[in-house]
PDB file of N, CA and C in Angstrom:
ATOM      1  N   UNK A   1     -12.631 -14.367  -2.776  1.00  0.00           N
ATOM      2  CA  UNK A   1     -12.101 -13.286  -3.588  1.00  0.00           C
ATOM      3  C   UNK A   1     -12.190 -13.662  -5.059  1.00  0.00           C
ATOM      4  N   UNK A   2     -12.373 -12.894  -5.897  1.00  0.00           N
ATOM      5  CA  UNK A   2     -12.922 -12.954  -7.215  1.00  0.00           C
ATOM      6  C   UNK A   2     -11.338 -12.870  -8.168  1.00  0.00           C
ATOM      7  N   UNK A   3     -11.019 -13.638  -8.853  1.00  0.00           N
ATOM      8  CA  UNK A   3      -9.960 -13.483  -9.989  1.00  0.00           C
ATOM      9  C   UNK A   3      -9.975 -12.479 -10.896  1.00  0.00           C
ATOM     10  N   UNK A   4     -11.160 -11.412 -11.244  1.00  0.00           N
ATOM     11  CA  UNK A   4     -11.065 -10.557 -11.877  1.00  0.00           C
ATOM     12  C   UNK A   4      -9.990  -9.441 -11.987  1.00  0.00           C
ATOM     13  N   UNK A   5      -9.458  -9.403 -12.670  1.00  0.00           N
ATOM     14  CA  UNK A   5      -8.824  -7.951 -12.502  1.00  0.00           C
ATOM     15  C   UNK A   5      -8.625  -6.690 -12.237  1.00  0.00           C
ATOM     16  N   UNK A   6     -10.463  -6.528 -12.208  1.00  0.00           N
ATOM     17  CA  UNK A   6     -10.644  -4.799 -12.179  1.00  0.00           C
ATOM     18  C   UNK A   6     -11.691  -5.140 -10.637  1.00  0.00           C
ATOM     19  N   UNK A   7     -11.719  -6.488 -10.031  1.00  0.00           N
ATOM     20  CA  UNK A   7     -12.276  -6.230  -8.740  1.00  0.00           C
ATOM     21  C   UNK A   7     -11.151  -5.765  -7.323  1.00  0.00           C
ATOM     22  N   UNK A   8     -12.164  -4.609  -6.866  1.00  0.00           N
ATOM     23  CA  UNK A   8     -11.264  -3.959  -5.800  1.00  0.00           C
ATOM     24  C   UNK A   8     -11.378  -5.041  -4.564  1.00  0.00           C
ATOM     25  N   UNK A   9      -9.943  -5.581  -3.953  1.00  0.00           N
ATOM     26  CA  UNK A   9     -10.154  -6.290  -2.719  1.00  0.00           C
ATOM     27  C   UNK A   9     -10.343  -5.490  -1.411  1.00  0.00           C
ATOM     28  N   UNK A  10     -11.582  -5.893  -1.002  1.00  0.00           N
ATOM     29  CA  UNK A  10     -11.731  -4.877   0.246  1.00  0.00           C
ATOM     30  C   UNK A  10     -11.283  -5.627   2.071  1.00  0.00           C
ATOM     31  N   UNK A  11     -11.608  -4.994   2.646  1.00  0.00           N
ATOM     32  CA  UNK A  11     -11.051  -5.505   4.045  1.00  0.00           C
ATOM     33  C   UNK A  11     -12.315  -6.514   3.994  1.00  0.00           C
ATOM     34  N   UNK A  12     -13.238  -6.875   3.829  1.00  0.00           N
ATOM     35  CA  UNK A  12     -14.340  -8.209   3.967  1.00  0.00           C
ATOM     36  C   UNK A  12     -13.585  -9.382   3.363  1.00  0.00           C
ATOM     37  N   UNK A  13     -12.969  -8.959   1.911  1.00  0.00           N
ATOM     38  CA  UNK A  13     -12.237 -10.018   1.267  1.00  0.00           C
ATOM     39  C   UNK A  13     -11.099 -10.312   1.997  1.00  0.00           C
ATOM     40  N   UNK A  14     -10.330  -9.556   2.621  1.00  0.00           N
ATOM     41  CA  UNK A  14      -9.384  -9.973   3.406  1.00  0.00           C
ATOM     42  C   UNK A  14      -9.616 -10.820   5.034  1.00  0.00           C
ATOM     43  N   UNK A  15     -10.823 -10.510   5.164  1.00  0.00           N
ATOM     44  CA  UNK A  15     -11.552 -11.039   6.450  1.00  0.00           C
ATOM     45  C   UNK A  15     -11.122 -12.525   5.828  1.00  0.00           C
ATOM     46  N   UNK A  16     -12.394 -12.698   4.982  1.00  0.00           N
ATOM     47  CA  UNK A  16     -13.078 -14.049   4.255  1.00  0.00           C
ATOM     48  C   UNK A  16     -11.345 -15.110   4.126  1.00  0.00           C
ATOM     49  N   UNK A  17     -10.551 -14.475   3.244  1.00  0.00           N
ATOM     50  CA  UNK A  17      -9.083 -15.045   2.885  1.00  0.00           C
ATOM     51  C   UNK A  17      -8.855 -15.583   4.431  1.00  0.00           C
ATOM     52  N   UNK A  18      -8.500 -14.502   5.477  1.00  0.00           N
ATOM     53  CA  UNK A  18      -7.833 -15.231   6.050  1.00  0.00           C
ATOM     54  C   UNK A  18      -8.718 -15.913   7.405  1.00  0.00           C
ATOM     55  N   UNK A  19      -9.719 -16.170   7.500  1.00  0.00           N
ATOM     56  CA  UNK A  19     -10.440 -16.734   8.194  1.00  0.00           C
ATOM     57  C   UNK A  19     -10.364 -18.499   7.561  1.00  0.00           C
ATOM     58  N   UNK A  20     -10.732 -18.388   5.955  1.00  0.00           N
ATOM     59  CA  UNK A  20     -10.028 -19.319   5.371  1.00  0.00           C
ATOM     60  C   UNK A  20      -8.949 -20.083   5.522  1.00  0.00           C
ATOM     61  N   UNK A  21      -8.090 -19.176   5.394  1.00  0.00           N
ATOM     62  CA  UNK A  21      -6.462 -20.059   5.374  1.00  0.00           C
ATOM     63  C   UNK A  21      -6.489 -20.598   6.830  1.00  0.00           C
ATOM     64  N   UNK A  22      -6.917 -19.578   7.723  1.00  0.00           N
ATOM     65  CA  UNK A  22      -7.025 -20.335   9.369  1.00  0.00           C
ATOM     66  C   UNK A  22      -7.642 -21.025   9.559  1.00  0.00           C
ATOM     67  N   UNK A  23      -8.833 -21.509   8.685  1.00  0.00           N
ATOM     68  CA  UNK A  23      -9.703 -22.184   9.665  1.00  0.00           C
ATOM     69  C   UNK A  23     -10.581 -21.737  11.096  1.00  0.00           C
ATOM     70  N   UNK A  24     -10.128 -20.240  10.876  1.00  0.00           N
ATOM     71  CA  UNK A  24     -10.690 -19.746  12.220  1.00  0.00           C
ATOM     72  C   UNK A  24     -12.441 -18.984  11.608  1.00  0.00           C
ATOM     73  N   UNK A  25     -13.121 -18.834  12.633  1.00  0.00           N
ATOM     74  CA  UNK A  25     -14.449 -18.412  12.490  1.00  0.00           C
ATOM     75  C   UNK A  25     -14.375 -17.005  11.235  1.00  0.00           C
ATOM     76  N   UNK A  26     -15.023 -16.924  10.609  1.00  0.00           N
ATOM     77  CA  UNK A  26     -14.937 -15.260   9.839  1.00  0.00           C
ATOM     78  C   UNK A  26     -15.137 -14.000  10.964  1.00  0.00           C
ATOM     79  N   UNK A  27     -15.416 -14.224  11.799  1.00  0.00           N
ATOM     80  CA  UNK A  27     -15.281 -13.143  12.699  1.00  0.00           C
ATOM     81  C   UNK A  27     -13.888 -12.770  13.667  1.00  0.00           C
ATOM     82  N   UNK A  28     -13.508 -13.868  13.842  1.00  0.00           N
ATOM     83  CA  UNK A  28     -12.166 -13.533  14.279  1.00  0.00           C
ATOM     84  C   UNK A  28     -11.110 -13.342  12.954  1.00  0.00           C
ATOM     85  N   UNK A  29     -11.409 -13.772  11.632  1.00  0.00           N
ATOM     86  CA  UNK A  29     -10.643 -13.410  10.304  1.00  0.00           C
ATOM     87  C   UNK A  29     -10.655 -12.105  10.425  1.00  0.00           C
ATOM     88  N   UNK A  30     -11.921 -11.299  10.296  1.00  0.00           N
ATOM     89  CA  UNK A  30     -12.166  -9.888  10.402  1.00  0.00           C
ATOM     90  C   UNK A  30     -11.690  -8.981  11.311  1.00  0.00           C
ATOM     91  N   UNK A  31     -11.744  -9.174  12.967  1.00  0.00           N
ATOM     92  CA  UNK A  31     -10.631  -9.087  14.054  1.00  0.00           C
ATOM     93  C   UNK A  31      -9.225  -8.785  13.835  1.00  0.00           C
ATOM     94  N   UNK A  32      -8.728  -9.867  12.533  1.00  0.00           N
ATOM     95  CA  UNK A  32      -7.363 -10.101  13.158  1.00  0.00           C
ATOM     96  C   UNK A  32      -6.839  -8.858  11.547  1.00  0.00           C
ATOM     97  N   UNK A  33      -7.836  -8.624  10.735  1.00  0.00           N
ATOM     98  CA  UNK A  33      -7.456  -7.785   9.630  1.00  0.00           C
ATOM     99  C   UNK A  33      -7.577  -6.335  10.437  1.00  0.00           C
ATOM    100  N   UNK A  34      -8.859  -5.987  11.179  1.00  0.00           N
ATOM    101  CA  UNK A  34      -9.168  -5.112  11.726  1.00  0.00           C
ATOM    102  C   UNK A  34      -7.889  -4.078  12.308  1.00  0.00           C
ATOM    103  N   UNK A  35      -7.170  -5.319  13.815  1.00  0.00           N
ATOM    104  CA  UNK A  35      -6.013  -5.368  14.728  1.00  0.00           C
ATOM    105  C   UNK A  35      -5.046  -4.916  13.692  1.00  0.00           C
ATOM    106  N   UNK A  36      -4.491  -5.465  12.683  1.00  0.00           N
ATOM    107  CA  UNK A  36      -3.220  -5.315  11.672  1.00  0.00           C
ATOM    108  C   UNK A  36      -3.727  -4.120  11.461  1.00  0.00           C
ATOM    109  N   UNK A  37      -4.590  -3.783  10.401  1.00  0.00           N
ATOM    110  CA  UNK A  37      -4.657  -2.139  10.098  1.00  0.00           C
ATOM    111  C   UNK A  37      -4.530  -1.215  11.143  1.00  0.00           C
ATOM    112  N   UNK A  38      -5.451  -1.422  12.481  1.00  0.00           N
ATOM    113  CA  UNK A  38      -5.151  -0.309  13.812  1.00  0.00           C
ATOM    114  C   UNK A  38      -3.961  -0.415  13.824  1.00  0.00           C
ATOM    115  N   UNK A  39      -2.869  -1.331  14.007  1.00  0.00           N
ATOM    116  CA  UNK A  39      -1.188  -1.033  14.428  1.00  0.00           C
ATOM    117  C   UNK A  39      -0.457  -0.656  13.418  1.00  0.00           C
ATOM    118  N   UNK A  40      -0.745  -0.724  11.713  1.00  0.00           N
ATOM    119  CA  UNK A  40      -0.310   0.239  11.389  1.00  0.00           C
ATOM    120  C   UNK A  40      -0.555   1.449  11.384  1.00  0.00           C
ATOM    121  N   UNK A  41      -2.001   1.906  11.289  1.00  0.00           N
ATOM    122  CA  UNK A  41      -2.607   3.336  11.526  1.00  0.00           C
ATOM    123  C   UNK A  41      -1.653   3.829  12.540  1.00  0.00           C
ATOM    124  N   UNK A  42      -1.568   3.121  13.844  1.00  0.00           N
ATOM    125  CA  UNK A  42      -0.868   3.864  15.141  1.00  0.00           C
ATOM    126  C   UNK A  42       0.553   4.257  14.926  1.00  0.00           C
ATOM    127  N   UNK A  43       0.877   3.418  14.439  1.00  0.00           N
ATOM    128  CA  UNK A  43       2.399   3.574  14.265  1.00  0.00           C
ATOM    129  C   UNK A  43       3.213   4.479  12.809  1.00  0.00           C
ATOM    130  N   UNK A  44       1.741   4.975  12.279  1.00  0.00           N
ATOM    131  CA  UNK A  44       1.942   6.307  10.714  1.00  0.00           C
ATOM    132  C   UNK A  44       1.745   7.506  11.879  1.00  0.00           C
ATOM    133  N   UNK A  45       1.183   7.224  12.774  1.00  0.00           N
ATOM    134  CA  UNK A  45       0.711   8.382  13.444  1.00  0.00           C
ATOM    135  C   UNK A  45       1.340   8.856  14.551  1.00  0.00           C
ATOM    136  N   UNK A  46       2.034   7.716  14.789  1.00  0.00           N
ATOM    137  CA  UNK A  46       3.390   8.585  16.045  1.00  0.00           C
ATOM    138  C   UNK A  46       4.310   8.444  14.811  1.00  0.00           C
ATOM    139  N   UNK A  47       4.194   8.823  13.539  1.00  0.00           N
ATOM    140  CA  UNK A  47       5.677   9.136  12.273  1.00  0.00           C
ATOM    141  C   UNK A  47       6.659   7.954  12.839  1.00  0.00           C
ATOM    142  N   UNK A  48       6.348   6.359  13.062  1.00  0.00           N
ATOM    143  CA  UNK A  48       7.015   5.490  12.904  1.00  0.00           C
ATOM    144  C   UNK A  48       7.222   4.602  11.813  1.00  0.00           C
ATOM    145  N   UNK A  49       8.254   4.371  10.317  1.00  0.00           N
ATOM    146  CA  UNK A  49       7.703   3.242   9.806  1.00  0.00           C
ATOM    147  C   UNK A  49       7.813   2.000  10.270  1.00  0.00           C
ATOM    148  N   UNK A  50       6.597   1.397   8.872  1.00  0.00           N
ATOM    149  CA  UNK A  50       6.631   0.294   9.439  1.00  0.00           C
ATOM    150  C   UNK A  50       6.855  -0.704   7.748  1.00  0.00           C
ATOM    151  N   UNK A  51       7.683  -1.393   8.296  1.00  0.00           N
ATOM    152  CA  UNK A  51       8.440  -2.440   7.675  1.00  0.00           C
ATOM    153  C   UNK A  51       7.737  -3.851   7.762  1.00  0.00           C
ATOM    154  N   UNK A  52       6.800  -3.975   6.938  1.00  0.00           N
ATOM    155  CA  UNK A  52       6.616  -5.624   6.153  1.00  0.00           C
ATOM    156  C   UNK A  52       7.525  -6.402   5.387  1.00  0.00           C
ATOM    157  N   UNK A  53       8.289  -7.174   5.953  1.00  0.00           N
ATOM    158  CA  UNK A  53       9.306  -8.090   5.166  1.00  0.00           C
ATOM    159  C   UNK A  53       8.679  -8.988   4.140  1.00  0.00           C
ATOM    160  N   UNK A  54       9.374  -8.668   2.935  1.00  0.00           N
ATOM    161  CA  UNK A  54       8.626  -9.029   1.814  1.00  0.00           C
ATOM    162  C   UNK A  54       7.365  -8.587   1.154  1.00  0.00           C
ATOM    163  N   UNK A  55       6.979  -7.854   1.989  1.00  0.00           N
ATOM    164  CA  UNK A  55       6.116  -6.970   1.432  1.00  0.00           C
ATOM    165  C   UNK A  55       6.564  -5.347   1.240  1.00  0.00           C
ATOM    166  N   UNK A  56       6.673  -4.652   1.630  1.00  0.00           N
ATOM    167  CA  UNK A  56       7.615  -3.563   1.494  1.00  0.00           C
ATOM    168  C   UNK A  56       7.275  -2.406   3.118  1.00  0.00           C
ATOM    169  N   UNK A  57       7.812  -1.338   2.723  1.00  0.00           N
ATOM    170  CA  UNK A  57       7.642  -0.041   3.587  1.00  0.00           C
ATOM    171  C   UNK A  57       6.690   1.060   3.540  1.00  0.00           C
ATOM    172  N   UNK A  58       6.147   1.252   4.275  1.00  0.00           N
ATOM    173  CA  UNK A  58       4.620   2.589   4.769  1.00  0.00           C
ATOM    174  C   UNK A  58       5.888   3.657   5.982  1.00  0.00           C
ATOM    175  N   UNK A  59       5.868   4.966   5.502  1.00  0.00           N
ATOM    176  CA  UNK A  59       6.562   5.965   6.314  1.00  0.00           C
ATOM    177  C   UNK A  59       5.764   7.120   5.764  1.00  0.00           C
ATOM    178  N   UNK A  60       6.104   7.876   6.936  1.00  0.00           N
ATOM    179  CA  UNK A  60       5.662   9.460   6.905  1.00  0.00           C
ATOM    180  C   UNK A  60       6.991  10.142   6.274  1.00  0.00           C
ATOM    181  N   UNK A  61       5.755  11.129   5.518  1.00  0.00           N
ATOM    182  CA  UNK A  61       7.231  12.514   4.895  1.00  0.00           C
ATOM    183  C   UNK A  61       6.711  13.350   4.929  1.00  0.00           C
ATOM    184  N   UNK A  62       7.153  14.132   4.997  1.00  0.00           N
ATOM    185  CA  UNK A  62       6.888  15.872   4.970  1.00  0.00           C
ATOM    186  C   UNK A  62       7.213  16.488   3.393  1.00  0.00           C
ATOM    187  N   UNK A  63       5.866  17.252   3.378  1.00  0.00           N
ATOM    188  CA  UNK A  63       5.585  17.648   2.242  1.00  0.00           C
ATOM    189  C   UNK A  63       6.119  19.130   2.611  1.00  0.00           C
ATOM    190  N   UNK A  64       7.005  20.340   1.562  1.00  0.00           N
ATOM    191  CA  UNK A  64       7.318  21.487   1.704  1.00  0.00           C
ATOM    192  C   UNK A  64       5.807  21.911   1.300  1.00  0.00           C
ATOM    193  N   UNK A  65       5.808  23.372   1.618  1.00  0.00           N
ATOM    194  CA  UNK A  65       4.906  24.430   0.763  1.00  0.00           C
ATOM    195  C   UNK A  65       5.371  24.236  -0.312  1.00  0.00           C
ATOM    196  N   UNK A  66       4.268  24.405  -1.545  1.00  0.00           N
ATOM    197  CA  UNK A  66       5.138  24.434  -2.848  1.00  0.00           C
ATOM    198  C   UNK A  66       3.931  25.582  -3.459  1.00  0.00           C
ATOM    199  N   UNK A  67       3.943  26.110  -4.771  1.00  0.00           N
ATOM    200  CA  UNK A  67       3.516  27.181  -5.657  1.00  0.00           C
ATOM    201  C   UNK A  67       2.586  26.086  -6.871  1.00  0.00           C
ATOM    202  N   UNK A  68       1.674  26.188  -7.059  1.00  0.00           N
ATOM    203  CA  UNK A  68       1.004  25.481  -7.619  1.00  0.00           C
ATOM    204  C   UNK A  68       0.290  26.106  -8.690  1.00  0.00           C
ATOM    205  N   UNK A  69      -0.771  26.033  -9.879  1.00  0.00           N
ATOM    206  CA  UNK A  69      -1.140  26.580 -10.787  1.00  0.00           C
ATOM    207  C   UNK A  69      -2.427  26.142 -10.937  1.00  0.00           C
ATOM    208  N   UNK A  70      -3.577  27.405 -10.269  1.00  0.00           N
ATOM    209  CA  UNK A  70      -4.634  26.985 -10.953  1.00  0.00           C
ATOM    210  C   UNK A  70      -5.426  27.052 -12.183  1.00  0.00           C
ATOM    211  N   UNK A  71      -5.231  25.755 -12.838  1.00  0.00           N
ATOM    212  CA  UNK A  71      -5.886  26.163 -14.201  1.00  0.00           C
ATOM    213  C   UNK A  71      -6.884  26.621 -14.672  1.00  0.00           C
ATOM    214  N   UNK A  72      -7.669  26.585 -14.633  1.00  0.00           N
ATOM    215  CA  UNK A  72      -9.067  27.164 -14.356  1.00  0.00           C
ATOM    216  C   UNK A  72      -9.359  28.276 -14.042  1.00  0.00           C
ATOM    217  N   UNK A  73      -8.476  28.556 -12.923  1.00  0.00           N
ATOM    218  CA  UNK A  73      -8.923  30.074 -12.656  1.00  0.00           C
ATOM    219  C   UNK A  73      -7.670  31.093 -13.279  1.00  0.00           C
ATOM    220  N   UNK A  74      -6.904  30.277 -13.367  1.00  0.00           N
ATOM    221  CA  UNK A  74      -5.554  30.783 -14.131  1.00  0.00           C
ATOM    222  C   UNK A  74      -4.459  31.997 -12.975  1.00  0.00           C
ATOM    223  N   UNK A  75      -4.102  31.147 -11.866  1.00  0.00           N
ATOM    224  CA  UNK A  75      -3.601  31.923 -11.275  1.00  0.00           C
ATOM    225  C   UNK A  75      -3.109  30.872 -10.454  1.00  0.00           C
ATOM    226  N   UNK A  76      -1.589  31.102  -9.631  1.00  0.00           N
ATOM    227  CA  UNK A  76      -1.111  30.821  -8.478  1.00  0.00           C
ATOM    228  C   UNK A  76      -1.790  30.754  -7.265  1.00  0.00           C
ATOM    229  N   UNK A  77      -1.574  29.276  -6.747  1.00  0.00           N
ATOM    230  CA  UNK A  77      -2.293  28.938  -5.364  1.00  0.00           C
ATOM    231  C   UNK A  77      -0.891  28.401  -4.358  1.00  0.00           C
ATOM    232  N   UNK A  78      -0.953  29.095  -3.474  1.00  0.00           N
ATOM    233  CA  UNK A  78       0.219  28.033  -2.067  1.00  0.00           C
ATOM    234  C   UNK A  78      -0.536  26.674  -1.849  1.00  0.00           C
ATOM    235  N   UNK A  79       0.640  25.355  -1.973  1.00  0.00           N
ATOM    236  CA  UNK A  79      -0.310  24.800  -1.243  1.00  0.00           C
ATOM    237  C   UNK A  79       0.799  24.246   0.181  1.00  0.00           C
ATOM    238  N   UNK A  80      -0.392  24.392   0.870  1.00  0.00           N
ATOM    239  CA  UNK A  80       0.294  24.422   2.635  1.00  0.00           C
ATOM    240  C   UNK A  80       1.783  23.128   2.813  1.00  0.00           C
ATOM    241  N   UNK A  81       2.317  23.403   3.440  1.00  0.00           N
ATOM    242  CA  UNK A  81       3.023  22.005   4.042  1.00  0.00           C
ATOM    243  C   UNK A  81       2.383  20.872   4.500  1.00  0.00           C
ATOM    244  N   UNK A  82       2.399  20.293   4.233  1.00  0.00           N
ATOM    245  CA  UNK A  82       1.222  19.005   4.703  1.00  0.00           C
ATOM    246  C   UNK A  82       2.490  17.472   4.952  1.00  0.00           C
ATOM    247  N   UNK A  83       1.499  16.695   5.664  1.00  0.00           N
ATOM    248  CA  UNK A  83       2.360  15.051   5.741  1.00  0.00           C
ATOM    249  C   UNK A  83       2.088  14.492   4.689  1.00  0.00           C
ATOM    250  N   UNK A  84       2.335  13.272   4.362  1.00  0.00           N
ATOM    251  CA  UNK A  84       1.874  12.034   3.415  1.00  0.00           C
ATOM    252  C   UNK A  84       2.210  10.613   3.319  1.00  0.00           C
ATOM    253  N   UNK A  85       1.989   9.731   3.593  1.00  0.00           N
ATOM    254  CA  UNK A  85       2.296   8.270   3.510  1.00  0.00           C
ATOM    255  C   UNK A  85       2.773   8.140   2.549  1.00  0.00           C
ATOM    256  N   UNK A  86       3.760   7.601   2.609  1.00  0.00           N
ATOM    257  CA  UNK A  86       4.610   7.218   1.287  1.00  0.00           C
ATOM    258  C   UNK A  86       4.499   5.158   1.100  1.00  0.00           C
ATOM    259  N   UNK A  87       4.667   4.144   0.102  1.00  0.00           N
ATOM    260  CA  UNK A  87       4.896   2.948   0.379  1.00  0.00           C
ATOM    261  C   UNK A  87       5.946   2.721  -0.570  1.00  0.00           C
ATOM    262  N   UNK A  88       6.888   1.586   0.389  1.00  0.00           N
ATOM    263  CA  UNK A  88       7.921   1.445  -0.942  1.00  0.00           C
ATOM    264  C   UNK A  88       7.891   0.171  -1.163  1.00  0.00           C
ATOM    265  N   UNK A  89       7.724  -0.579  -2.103  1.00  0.00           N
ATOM    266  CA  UNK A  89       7.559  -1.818  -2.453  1.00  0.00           C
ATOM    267  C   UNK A  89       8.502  -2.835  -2.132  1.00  0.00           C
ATOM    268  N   UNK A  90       8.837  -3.692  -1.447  1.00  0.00           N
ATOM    269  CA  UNK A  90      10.443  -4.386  -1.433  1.00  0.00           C
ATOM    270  C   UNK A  90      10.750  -4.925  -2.777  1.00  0.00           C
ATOM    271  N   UNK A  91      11.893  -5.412  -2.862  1.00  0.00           N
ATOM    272  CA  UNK A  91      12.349  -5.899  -3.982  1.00  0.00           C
ATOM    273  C   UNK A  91      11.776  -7.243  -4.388  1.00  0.00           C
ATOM    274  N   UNK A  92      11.805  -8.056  -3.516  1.00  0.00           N
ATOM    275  CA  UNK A  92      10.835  -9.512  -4.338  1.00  0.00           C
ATOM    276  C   UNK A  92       9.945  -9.168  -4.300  1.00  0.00           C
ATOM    277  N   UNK A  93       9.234  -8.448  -4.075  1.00  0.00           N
ATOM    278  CA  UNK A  93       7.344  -7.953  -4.610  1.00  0.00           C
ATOM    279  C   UNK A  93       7.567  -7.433  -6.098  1.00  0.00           C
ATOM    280  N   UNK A  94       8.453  -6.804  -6.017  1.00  0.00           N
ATOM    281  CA  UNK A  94       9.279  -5.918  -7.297  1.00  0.00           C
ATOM    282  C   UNK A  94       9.158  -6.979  -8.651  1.00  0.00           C
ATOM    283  N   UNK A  95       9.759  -8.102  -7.739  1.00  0.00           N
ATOM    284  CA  UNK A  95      10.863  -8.861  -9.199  1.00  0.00           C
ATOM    285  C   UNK A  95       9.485  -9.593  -9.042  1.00  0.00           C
ATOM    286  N   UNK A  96       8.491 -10.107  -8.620  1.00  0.00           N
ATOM    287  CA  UNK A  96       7.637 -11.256  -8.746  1.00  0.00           C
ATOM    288  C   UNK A  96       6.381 -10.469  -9.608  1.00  0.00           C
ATOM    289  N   UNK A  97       6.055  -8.925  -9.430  1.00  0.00           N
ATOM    290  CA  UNK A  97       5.283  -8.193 -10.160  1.00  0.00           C
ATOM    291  C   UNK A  97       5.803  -8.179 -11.525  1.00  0.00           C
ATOM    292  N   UNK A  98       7.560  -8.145 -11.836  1.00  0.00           N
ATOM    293  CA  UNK A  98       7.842  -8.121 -12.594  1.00  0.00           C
ATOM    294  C   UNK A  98       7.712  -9.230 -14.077  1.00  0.00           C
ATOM    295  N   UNK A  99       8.037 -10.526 -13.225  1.00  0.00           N
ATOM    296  CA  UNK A  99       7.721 -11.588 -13.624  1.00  0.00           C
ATOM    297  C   UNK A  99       6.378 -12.166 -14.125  1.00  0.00           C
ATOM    298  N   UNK A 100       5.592 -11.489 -13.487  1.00  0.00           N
ATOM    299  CA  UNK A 100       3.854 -11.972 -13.472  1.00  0.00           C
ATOM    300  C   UNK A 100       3.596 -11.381 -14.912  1.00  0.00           C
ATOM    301  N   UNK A 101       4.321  -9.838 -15.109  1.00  0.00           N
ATOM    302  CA  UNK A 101       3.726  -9.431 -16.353  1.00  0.00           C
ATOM    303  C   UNK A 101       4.580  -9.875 -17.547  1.00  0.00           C
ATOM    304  N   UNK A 102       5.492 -10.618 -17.121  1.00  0.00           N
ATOM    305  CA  UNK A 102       6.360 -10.793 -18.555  1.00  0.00           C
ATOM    306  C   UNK A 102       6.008 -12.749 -18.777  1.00  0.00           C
ATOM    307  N   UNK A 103       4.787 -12.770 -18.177  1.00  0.00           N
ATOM    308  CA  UNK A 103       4.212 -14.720 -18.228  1.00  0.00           C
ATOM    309  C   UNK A 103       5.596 -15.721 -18.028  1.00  0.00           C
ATOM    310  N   UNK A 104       6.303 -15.109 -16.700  1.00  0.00           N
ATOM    311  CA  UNK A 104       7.316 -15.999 -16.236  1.00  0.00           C
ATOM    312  C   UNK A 104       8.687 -16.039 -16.432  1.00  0.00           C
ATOM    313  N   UNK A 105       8.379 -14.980 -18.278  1.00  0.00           N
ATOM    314  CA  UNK A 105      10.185 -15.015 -18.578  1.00  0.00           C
ATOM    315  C   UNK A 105      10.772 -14.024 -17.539  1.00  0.00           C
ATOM    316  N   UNK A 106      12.420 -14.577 -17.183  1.00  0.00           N
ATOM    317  CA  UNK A 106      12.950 -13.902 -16.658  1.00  0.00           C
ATOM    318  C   UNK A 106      13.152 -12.175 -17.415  1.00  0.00           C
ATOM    319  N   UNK A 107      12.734 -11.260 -16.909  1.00  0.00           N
ATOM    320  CA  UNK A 107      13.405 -10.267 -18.063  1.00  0.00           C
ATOM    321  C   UNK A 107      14.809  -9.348 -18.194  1.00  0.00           C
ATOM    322  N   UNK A 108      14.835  -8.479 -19.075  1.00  0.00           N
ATOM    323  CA  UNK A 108      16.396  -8.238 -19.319  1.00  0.00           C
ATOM    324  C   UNK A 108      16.630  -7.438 -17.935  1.00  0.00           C
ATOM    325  N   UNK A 109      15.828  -6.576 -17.289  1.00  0.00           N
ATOM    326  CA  UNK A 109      15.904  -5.339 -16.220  1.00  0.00           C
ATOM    327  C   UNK A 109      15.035  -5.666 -15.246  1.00  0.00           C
ATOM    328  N   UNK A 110      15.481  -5.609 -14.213  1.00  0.00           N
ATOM    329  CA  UNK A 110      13.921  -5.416 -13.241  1.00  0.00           C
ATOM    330  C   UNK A 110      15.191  -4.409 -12.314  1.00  0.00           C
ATOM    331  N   UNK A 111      13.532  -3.118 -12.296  1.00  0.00           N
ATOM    332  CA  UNK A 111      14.074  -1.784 -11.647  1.00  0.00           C
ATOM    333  C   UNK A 111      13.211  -1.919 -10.731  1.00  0.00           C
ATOM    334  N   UNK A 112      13.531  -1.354  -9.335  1.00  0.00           N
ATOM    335  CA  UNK A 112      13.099  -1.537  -8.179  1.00  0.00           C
ATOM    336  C   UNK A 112      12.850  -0.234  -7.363  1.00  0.00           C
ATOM    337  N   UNK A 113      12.160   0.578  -6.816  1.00  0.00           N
ATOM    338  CA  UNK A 113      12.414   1.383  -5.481  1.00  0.00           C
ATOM    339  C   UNK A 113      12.124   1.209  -3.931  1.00  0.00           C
ATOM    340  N   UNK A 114      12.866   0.484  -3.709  1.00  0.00           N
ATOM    341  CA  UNK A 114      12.689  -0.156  -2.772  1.00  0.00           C
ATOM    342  C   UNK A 114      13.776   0.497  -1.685  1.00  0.00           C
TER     343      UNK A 114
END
């Protein structure tokens, strides 16, 4: 995985990482990223969340109909009721994001939605 900032980490990079840290073949790295994403997919899809400790929360919500504005055409559009994945960050992801951008100082606030 590349230190850049503006590189996107994709599921290969996550293969590569943790095939790494295991010591296991890159194909079973890729497997075991594969497996994790299918059980969360399954479990957004029977509307179960799912809770990563220390990492945060993935849940379903229900979106109302709402009245929307098209600009362009300059007129009112419905848009339908629909679902949506929501993620909520936990709080030490919170305070350690927080920290990363302030180069370590503790700072005066760290706000959270967690």
């Amino acid at each position: 995985m590349s230190s850049r900032k503006d590189k996107t980490i994709t599921r290969n990079d996550l293969a590569e990482a943790v095939a790494r840290a295991s010591g296991l073949p890159r194909r079973d790295g890729k497997e075991f990223v594969e497996v994790f994403f299918d059980l969360i997919t399954e479990a957004l899809m029977r509307k179960e969340p799912v809770l990563i400790s220390g990492f945060g929360k993935f849940s379903v919500v229900e979106r109302a109909p709402r009245r929307a504005r098209n600009v362009r055409a300059g007129h009112d559009v419905m848009i339908e009721a629909r679902q949506a994945i929501v993620f909520r960050p936990a709080v030490g992801l919170v305070e350690q994001l927080s920290l990363e951008g302030t180069g370590g100082q503790q700072p005066a606030t760290i706000k959270a939605t967690a």
